[in-house]
Protein backbone atom coordinates (compact mmCIF):
# COMPACT_ATOMS: atom_id res chain seq x y z
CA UNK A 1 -86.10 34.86 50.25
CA UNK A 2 -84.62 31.42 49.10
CA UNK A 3 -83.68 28.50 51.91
CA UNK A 4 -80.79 30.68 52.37
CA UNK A 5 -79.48 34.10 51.23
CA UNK A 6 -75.55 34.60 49.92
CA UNK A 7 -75.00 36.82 53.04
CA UNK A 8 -76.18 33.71 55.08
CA UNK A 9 -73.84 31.79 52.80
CA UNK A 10 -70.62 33.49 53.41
CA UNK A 11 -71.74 33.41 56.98
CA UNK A 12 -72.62 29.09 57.39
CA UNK A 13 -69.56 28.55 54.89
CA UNK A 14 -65.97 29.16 54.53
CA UNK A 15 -66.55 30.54 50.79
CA UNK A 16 -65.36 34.01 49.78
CA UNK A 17 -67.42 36.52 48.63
CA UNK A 18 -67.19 35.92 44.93
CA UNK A 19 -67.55 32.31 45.59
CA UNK A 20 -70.84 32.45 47.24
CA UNK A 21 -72.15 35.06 44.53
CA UNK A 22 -71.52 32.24 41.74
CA UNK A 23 -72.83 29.57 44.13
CA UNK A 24 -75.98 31.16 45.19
CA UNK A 25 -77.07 30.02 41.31
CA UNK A 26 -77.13 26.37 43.33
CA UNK A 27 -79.66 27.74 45.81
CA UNK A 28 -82.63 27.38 44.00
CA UNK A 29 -81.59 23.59 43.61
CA UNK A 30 -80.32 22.87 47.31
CA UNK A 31 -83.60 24.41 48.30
CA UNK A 32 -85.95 21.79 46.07
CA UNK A 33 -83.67 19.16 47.30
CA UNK A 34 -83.63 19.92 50.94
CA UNK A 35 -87.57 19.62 50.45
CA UNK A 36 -87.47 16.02 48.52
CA UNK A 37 -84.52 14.81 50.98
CA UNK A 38 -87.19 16.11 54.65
CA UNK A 39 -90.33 15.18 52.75
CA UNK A 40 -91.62 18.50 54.25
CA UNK A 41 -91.92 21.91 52.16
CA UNK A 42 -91.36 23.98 55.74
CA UNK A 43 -94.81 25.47 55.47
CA UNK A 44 -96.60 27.26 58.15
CA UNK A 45 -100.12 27.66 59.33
CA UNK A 46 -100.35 30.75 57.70
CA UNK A 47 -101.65 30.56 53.82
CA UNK A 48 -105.16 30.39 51.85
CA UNK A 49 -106.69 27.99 49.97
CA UNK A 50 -108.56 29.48 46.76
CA UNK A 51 -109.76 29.53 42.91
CA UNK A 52 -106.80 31.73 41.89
CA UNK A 53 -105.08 33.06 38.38
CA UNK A 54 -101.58 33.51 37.46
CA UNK A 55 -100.48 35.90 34.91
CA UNK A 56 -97.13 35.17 33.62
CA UNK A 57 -96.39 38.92 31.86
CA UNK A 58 -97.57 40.59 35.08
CA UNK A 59 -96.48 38.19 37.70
CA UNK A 60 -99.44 38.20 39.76
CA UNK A 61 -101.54 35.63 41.45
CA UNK A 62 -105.06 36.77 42.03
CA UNK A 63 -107.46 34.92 44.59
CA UNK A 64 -111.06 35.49 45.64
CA UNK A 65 -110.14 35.79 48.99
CA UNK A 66 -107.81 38.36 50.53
CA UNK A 67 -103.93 38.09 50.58
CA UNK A 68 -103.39 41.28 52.78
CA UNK A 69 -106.07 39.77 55.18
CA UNK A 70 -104.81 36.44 55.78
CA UNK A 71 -101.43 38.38 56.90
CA UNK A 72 -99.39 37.62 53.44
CA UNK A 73 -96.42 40.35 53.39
CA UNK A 74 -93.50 41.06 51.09
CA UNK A 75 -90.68 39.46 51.12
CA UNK A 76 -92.29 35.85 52.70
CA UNK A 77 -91.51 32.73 50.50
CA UNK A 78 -94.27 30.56 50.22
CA UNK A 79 -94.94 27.13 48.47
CA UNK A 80 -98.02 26.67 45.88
CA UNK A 81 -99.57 23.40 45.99
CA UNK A 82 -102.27 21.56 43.39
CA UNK A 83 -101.78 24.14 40.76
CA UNK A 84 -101.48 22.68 36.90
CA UNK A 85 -97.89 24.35 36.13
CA UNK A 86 -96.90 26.01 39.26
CA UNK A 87 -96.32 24.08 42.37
CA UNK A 88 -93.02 25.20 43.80
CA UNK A 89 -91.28 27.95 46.09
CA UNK A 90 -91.63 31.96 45.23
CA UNK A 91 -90.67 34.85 47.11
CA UNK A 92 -93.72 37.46 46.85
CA UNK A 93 -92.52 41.09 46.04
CA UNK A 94 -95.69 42.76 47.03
CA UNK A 95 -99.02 42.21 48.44
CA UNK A 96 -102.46 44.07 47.89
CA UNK A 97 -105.80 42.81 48.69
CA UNK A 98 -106.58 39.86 46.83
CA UNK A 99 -103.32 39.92 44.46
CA UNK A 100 -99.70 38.60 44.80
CA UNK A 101 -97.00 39.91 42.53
CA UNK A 102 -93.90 37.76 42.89
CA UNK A 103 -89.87 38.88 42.20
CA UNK A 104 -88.17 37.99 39.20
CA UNK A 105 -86.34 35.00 40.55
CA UNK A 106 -88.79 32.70 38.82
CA UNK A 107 -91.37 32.89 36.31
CA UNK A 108 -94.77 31.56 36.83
CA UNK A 109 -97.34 30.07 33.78
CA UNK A 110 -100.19 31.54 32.79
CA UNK A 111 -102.69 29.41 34.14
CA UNK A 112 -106.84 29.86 34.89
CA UNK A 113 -106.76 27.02 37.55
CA UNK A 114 -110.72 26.74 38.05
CA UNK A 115 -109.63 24.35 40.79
CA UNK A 116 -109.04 25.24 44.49
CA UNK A 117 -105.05 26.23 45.23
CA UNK A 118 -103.29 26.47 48.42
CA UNK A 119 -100.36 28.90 48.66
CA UNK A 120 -98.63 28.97 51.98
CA UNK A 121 -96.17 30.85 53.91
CA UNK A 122 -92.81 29.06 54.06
CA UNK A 123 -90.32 29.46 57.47
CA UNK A 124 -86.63 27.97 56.95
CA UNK A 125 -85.45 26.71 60.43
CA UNK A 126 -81.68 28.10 61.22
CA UNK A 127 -80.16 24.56 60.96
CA UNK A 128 -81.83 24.16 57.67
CA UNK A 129 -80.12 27.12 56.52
CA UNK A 130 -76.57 26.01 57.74
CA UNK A 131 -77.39 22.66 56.65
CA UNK A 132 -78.43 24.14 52.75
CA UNK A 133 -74.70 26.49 53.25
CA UNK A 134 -72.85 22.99 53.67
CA UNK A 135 -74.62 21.21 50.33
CA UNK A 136 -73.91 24.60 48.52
CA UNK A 137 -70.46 24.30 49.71
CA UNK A 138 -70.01 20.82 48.46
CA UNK A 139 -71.79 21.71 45.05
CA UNK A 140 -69.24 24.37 44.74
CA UNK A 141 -66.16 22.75 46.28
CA UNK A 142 -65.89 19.04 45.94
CA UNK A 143 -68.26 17.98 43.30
CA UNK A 144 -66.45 19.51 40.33
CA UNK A 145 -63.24 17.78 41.54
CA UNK A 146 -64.72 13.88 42.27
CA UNK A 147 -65.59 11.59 39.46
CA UNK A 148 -69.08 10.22 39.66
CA UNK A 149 -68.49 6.73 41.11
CA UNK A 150 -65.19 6.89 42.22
CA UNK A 151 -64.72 5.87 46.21
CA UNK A 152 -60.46 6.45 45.95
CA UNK A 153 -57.90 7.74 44.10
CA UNK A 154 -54.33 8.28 43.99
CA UNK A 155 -51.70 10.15 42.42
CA UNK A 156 -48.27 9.26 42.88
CA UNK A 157 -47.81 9.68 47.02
CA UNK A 158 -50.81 11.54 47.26
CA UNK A 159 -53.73 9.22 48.07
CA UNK A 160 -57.64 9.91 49.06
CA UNK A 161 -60.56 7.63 50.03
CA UNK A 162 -63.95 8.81 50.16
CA UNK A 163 -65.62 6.63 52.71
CA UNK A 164 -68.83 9.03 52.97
CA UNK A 165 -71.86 7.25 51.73
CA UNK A 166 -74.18 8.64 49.78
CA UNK A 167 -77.55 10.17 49.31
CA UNK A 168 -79.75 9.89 46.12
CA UNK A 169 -78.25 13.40 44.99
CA UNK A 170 -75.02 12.49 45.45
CA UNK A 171 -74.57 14.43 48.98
CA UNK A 172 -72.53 13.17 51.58
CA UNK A 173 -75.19 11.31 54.05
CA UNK A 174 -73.28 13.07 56.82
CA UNK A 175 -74.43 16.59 55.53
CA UNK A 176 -78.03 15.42 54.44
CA UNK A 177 -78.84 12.56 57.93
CA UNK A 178 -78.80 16.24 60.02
CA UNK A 179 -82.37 16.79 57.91
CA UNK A 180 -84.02 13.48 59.73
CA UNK A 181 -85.10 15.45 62.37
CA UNK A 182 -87.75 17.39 60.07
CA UNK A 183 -88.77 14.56 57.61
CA UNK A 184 -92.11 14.11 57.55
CA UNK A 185 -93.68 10.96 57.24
CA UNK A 186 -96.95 11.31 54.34
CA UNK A 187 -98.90 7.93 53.32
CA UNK A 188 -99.96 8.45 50.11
């Protein structure tokens, strides 16, 4: 399951149902962004560290160690770190003993790491989630209708200022400032 889900869409957002089924293509997105924005991936203590394989055709990820034991279920999102082509967010469809096999939602790269991986369980705090509906929202409902650059415009009577600064994607600061609570701070 993604940052958020289009049920928990229509329910953080004043979109209709057909609305949030076409925006929940901008998930995906909000999701990668809402991890640059909070320098944090929302990983837990749960995951395992491992020489593992990925098979594109089959969708798998095979450790040495055991998924099942380290308490891995279906369903969980997790993050992959240190992987060649890989790194990022999945949703894992099933889980046997030492093998993932991950949903359709995105494809993985074949790749014989040979190098130790760490793939860990992801939790989305609620105010994440509403915070992920509102930038979905905006994606949807005011970025197709403001020119990139533009702080004002006016049309005959009608008149509107945008005084909202903004972030480095273009979001409102007012949506994404409500992440500063869970940025993490990393020294490189």
């Amino acid at each position: 399951m993604a940052v958020i889900t289009t049920k928990e869409l229509l329910l953080y957002s004043n979109l209709t149902a057909t609305a949030a089924t076409i925006a929940a293509e901008l998930i995906p997105m909000i999701q990668d962004r809402i991890a640059i924005i909070a320098n944090n991936q929302f990983t837990t203590d749960l995951h395992l560290q491992d020489d593992m394989v990925f098979n594109a055709a089959a969708r798998t990820i095979v450790a040495d160690s055991s998924f099942a034991g380290e308490g891995f279920l279906s369903a969980d999102d997790i993050y992959i770190y240190n992987s060649y082509r890989n790194d990022g967010y999945y949703t894992v469809a099933s889980v046997a003993t030492v093998t993932l096999t991950l949903t359709t939602a995105k494809s993985v790269v074949a790749e014989l790491s040979g190098r130790s991986i760490l793939i860990s369980v992801v939790k989305w705090p609620v105010d994440v989630k509403q915070i992920a509906a509102r930038m979905v929202a905006y994606d949807y409902n005011v970025r197709p209708a403001k020119s990139e650059g533009v702080k004002a415009h006016s049309l005959g009577p009608f008149s509107e200022t945008f005084s909202d600064s903004e972030d480095q994607f273009g979001y409102p600061k007012s949506i994404t400032d409500q992440l500063s609570s869970y940025r993490i701070a990393r020294l490189m």
